[in-house]
Protein backbone atom coordinates (compact mmCIF):
# COMPACT_ATOMS: atom_id res chain seq x y z
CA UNK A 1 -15.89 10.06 -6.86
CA UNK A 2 -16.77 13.37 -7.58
CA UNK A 3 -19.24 15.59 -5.70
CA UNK A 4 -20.16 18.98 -6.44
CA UNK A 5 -21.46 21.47 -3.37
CA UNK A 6 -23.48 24.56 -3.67
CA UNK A 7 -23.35 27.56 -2.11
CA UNK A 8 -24.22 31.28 -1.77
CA UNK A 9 -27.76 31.52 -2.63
CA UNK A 10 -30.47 33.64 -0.70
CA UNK A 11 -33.21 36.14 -0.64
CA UNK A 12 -32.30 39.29 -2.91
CA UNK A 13 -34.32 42.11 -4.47
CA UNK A 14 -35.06 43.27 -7.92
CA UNK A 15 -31.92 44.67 -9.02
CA UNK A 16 -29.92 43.32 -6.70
CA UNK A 17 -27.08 40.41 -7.06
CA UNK A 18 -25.50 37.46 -5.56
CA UNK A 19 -22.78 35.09 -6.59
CA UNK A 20 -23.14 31.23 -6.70
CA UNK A 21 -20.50 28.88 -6.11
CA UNK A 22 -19.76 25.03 -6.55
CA UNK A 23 -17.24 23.75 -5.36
CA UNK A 24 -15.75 20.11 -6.33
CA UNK A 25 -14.29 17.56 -4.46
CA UNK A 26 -12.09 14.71 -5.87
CA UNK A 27 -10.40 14.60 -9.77
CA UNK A 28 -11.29 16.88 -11.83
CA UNK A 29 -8.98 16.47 -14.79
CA UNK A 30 -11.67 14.62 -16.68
CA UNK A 31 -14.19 17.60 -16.41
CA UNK A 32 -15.22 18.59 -20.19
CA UNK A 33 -18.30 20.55 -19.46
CA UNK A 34 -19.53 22.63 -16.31
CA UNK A 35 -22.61 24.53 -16.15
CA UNK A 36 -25.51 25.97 -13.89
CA UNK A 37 -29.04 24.68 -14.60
CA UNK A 38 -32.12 26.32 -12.60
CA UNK A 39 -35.53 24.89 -11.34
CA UNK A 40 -38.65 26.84 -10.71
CA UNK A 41 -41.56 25.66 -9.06
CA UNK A 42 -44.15 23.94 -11.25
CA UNK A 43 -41.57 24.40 -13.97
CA UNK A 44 -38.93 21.93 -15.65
CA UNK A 45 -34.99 22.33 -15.42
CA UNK A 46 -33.51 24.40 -17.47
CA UNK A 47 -29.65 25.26 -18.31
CA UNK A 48 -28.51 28.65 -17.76
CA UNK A 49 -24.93 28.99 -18.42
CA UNK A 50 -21.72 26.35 -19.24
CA UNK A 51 -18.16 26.78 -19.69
CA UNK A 52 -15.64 24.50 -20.79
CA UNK A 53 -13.13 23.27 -18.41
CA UNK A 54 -10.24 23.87 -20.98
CA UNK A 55 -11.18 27.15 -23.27
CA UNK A 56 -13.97 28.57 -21.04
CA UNK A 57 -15.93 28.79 -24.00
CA UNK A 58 -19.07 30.03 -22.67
CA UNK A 59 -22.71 29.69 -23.62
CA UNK A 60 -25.60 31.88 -21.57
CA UNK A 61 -29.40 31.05 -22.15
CA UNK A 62 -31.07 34.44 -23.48
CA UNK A 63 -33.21 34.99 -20.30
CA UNK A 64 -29.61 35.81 -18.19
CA UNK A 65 -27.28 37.06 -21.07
CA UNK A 66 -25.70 40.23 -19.96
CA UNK A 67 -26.80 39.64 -16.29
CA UNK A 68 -25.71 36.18 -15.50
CA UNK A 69 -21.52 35.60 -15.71
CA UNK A 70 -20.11 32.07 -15.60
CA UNK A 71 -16.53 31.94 -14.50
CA UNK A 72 -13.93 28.70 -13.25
CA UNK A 73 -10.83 28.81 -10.88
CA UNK A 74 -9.48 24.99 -11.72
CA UNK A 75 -7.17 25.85 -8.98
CA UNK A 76 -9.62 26.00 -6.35
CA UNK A 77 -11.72 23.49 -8.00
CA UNK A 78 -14.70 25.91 -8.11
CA UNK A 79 -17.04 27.38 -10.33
CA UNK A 80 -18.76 30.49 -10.06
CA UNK A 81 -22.01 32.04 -11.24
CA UNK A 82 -22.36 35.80 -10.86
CA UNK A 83 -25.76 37.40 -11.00
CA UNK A 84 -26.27 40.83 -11.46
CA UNK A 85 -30.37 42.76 -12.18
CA UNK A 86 -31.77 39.95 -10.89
CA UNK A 87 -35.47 40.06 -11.68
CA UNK A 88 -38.46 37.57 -9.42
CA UNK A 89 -38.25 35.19 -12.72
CA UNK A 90 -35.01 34.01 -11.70
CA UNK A 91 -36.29 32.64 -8.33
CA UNK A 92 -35.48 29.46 -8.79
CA UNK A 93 -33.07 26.40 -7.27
CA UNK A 94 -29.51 26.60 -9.18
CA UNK A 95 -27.83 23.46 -9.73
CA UNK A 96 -24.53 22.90 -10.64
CA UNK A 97 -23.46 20.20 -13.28
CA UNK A 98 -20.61 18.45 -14.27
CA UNK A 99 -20.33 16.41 -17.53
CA UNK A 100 -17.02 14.65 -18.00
CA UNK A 101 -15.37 13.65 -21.36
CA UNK A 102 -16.62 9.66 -20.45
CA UNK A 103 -20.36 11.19 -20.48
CA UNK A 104 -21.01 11.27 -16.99
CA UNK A 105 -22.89 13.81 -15.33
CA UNK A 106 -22.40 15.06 -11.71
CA UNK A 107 -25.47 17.43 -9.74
CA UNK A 108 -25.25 19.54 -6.19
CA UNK A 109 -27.61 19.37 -4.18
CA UNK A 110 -29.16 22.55 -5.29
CA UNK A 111 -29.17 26.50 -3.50
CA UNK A 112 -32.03 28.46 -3.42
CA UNK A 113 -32.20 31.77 -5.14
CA UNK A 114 -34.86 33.93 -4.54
CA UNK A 115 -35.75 37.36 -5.65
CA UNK A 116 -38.57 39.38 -3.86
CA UNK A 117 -39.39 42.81 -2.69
């Protein structure tokens, strides 16, 4: 079973950065698809970033590219999420998500991320 914890979010300023991390615990040779989604109040889900666990082919939503960098260590079984200019509409809980090649998806638990003066 597969299970995905969160960790390094926190209270930042405009302009400042922090890095996210999700770590994964059991196989992960069936991983196709890893990603970070984000959740602000009042507001729906939305995906940020994903990288593929074979090519890191990468995909960034417009509101983060050139801020926002998705990275993988397969090694360490951990995914990272570094975020750079961060502005008060990125407060927001970041998820991370797993999607394996049999269509199943695996969540965290969810860090909080938020960015205030």
């Amino acid at each position: 079973q597969v299970q995905l914890v969160e960790s390094g979010g926190g209270l930042v300023q405009p302009g400042g950065s922090l890095r996210l991390s999700c770590s994964a615990s059991g196989s992960i040779f069936n991983f196709h698809v890893m990603g970070w989604y984000r959740q602000a109040p009042g507001k729906e889900r939305e995906l940020v970033a994903t990288i593929t666990f074979a090519r890191s082919t990468n995909y960034y939503a417009d509101s983060v590219k050139g801020r926002f960098t998705i990275s993988r260590d397969n090694a360490k079984k951990t995914m990272y999420l570094q975020m750079n200019s961060l502005k008060p509409e990125d407060t927001a809980v970041y998820y991370c998500h797993v999607r394996d090649w049999l269509n199943d998806d695996y969540w965290g638990q969810g860090t909080q991320v938020t960015v205030s003066s």
